[in-house]
C-alpha atoms as a PDB file:
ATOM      1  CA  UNK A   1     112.421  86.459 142.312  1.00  0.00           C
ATOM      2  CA  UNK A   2     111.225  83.243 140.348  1.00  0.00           C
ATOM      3  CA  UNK A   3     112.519  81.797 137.495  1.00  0.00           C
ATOM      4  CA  UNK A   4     110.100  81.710 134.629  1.00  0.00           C
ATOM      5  CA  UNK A   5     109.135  78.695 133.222  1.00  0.00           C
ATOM      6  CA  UNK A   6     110.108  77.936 129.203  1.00  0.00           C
ATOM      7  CA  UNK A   7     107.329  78.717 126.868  1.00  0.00           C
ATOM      8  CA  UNK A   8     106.982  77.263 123.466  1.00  0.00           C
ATOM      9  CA  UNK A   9     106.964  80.461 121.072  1.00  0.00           C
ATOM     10  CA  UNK A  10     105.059  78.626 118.340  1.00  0.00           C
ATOM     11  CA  UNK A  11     104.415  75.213 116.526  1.00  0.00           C
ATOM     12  CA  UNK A  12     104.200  74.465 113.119  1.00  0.00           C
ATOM     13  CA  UNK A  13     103.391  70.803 111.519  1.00  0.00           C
ATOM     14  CA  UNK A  14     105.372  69.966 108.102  1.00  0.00           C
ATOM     15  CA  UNK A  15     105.511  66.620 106.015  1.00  0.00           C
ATOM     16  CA  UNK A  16     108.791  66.323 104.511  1.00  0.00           C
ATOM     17  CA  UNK A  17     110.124  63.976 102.021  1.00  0.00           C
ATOM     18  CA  UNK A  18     112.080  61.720 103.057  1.00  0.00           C
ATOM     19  CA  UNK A  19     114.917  60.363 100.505  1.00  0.00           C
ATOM     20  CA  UNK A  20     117.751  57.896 101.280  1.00  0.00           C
ATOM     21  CA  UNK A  21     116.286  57.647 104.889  1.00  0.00           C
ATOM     22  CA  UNK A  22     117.339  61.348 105.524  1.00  0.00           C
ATOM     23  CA  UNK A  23     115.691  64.738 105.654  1.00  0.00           C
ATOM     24  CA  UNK A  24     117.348  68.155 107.239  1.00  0.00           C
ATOM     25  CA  UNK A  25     116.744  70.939 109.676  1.00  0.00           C
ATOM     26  CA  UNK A  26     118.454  73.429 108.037  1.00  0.00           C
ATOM     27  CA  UNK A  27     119.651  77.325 107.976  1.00  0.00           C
ATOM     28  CA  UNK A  28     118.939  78.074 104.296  1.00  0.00           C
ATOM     29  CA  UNK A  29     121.940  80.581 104.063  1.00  0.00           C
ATOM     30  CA  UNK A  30     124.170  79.131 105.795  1.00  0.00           C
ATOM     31  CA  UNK A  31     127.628  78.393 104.010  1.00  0.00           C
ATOM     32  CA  UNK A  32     127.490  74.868 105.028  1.00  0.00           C
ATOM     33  CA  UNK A  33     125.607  71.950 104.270  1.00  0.00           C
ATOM     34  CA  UNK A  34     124.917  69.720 107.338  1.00  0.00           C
ATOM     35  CA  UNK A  35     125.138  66.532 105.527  1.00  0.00           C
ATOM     36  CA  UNK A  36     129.012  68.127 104.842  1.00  0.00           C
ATOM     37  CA  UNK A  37     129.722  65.524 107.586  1.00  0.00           C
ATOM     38  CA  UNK A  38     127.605  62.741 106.655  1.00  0.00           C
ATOM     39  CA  UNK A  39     124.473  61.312 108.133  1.00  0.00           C
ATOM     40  CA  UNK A  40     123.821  60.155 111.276  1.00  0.00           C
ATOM     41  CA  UNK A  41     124.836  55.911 111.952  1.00  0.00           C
ATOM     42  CA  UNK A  42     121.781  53.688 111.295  1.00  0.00           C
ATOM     43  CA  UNK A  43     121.279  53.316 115.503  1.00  0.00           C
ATOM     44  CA  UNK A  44     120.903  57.262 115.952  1.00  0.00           C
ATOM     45  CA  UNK A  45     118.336  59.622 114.859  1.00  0.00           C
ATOM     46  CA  UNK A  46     120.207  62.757 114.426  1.00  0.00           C
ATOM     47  CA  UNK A  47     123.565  64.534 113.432  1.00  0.00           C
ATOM     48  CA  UNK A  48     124.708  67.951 113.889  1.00  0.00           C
ATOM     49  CA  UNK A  49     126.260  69.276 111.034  1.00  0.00           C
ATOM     50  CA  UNK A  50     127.601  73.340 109.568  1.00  0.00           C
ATOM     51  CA  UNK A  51     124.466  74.610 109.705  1.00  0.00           C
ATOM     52  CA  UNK A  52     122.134  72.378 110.506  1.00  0.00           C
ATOM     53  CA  UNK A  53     120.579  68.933 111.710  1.00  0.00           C
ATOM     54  CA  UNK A  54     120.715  65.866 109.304  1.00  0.00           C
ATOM     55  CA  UNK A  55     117.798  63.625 110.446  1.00  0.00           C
ATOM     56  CA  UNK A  56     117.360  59.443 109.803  1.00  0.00           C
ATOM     57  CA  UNK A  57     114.063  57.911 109.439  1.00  0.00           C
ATOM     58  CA  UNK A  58     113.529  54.429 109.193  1.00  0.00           C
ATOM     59  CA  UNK A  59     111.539  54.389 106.190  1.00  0.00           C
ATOM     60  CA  UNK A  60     112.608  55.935 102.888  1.00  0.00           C
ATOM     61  CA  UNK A  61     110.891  57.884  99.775  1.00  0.00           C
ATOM     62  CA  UNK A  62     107.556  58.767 102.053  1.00  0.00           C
ATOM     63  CA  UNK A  63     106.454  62.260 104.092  1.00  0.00           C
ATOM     64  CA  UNK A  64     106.314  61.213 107.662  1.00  0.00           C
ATOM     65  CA  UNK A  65     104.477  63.808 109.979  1.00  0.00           C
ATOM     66  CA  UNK A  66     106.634  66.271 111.645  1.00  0.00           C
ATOM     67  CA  UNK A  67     105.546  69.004 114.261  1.00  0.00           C
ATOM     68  CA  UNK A  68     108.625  71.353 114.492  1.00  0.00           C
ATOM     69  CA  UNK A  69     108.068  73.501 117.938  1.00  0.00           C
ATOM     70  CA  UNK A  70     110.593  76.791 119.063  1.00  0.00           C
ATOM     71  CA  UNK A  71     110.785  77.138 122.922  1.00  0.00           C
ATOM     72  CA  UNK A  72     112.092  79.981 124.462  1.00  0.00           C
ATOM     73  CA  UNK A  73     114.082  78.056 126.929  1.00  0.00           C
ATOM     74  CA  UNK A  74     114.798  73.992 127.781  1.00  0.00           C
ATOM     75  CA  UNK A  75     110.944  72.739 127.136  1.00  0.00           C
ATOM     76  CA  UNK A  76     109.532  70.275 129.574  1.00  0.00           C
ATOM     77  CA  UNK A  77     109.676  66.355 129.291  1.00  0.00           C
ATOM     78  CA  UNK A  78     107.364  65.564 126.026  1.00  0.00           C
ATOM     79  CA  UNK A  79     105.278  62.476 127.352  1.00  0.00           C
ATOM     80  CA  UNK A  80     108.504  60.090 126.953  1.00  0.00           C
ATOM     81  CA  UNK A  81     106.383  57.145 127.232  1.00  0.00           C
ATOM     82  CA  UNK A  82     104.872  57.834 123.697  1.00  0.00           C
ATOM     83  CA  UNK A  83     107.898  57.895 121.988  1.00  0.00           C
ATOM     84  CA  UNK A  84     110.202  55.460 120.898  1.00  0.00           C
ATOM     85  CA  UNK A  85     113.724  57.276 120.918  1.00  0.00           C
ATOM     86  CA  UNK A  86     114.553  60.543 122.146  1.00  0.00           C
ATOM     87  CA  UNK A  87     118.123  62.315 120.988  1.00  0.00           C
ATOM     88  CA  UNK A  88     119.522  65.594 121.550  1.00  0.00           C
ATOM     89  CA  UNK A  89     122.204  67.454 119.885  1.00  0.00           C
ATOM     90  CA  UNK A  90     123.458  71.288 119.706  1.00  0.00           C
ATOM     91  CA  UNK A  91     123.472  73.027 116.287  1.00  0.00           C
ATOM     92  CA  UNK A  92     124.639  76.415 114.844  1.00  0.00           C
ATOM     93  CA  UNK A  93     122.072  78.486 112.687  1.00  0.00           C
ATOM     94  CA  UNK A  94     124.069  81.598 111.642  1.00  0.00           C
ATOM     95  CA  UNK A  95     120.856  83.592 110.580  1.00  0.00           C
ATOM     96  CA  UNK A  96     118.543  82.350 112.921  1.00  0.00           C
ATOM     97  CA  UNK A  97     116.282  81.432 110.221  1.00  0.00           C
ATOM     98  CA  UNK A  98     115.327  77.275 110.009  1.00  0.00           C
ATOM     99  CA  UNK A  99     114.088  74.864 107.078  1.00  0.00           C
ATOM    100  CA  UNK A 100     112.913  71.307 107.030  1.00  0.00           C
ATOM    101  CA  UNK A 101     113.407  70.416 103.770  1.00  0.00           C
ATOM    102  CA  UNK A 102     114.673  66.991 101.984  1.00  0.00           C
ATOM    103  CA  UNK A 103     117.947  66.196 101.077  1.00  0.00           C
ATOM    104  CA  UNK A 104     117.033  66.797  97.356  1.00  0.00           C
ATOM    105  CA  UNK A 105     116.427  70.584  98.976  1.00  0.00           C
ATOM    106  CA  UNK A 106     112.313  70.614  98.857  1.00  0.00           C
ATOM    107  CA  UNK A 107     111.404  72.634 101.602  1.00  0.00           C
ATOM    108  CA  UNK A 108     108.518  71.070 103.712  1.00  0.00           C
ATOM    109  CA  UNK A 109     106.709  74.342 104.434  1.00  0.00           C
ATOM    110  CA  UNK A 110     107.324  77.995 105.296  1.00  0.00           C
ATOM    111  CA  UNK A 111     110.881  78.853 107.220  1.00  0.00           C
ATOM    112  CA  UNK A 112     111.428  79.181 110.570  1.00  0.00           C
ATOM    113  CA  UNK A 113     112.431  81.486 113.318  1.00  0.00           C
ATOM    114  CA  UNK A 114     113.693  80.463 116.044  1.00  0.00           C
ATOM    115  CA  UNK A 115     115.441  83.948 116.953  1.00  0.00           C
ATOM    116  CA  UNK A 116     118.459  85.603 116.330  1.00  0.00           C
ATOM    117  CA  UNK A 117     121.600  83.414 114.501  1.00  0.00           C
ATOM    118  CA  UNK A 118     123.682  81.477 117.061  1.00  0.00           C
ATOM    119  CA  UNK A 119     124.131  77.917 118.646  1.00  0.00           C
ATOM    120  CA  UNK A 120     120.130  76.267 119.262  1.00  0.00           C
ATOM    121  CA  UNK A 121     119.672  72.972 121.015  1.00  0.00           C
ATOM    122  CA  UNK A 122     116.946  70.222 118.888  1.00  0.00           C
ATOM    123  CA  UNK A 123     115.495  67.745 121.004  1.00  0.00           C
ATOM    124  CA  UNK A 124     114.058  65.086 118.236  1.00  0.00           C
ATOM    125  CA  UNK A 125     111.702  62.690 119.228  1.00  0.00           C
ATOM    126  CA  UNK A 126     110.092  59.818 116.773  1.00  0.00           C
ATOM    127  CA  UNK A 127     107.502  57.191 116.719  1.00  0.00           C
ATOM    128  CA  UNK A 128     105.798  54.690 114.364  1.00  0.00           C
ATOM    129  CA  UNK A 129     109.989  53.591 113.024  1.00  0.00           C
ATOM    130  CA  UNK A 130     108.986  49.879 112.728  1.00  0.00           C
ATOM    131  CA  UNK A 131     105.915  50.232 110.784  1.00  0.00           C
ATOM    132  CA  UNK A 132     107.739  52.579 108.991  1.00  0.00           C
ATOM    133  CA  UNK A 133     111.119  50.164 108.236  1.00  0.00           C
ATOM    134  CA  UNK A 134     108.362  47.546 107.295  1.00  0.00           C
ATOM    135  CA  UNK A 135     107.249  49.242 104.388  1.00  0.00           C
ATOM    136  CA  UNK A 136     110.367  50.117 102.586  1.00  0.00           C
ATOM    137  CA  UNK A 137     110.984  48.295  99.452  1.00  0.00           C
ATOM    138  CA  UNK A 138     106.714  47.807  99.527  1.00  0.00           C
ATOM    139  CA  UNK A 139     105.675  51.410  99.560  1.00  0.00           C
ATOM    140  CA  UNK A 140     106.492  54.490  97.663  1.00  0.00           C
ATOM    141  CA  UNK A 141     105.544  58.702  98.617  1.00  0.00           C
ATOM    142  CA  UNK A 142     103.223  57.560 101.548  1.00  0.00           C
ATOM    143  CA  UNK A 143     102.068  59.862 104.149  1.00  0.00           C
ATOM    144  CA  UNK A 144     102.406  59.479 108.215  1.00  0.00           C
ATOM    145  CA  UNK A 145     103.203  56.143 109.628  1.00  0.00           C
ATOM    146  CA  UNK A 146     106.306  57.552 111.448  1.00  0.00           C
ATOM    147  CA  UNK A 147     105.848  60.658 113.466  1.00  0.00           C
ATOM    148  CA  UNK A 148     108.415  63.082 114.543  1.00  0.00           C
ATOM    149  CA  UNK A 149     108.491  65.951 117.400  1.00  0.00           C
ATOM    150  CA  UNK A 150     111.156  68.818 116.896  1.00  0.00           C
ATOM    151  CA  UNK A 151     112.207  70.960 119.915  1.00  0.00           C
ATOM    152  CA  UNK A 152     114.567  73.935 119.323  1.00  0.00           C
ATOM    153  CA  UNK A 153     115.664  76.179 121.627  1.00  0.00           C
ATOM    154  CA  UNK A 154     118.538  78.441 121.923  1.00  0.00           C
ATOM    155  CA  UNK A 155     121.660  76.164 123.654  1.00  0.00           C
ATOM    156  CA  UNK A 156     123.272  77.590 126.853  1.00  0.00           C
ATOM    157  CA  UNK A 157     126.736  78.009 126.155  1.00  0.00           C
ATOM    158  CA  UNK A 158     129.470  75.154 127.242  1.00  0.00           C
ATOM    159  CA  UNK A 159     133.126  75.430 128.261  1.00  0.00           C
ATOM    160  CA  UNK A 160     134.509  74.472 125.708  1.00  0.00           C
ATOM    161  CA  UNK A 161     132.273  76.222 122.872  1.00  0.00           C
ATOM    162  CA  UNK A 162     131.787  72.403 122.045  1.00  0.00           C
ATOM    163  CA  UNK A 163     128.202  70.716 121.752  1.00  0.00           C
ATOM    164  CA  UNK A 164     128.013  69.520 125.014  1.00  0.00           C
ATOM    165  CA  UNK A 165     128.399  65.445 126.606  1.00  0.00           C
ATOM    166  CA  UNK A 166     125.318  64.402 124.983  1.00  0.00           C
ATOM    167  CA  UNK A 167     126.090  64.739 121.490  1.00  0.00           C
ATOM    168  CA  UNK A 168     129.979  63.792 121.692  1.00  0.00           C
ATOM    169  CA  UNK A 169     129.305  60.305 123.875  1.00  0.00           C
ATOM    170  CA  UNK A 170     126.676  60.253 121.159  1.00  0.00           C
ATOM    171  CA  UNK A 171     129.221  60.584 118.201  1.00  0.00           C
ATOM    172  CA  UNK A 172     132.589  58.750 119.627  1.00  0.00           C
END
């Protein structure tokens, strides 16, 4: 018998506002906060935190374009030669329900659901960062310039109930 190939289950473009560089993927009933933790360090994109994702742009006070896609399963490569930087990281979403919303809390559209609560693995990838660190200080509630693809699936379990090598070589 064959092993069937991931599927993405649906796809759903938001523009969130960004504030202080930062905007969230979020479970909005969880009883954490991802930012609990603090944001991610200036060189990474993303940080798993209780409940969520904290995510860093490189431009600040603007809406960049985000396209937020749940896969059933580990999705295929996402033309890496398009994007800038890649990162990975495992999250929890108790309720299995999603927002990407600002750190101010405006949501950037409807919720998601990605399926049932439980650990989910994002795959963030980003584009346009220069242009978009190049207008701060200039240019205030702008749209685009910096793109952003989301990838969530639900994580395979590890060992150690940890998030896995990528995100803990990330975070040491």
């Amino acid at each position: 018998m064959t092993e069937l190939e991931p599927r993405r289950v649906y796809g759903h473009r938001h523009t969130p506002m960004v504030g202080h560089q930062l905007f969230l993927l979020a479970d909005p009933q969880a009883p954490g906060d991802p930012l609990q933790h603090g944001p991610p360090r200036e060189t990474r994109l993303i940080k798993a935190g209780p409940g969520g994702v904290v995510l860093r742009s490189a431009g600040d006070d603007f809406y960049p374009e985000v396209q937020v896609e749940v896969w059933d399963g580990p999705p295929p490569p996402d033309g890496e030669d398009v994007w800038e930087v890649r990162e990975e990281t495992d999250f929890e979403c108790p309720t299995g329900r999603l927002r990407l919303r600002s750190v101010e809390g405006l949501a950037a559209g409807p919720d998601l659901s990605p399926g049932d609560g439980g650990r989910y693995r994002l795959r963030a990838h980003v584009r346009g960062r220069a242009t978009a660190r190049a207008r701060l200080g200039h240019d205030l509630y702008y749209y685009g310039v910096e793109e952003w693809l989301l990838q969530v699936w639900p994580a395979a379990p590890t060992a150690t109930g940890g998030s896995g090598p990528a995100e803990a070589a990330a975070e040491a």
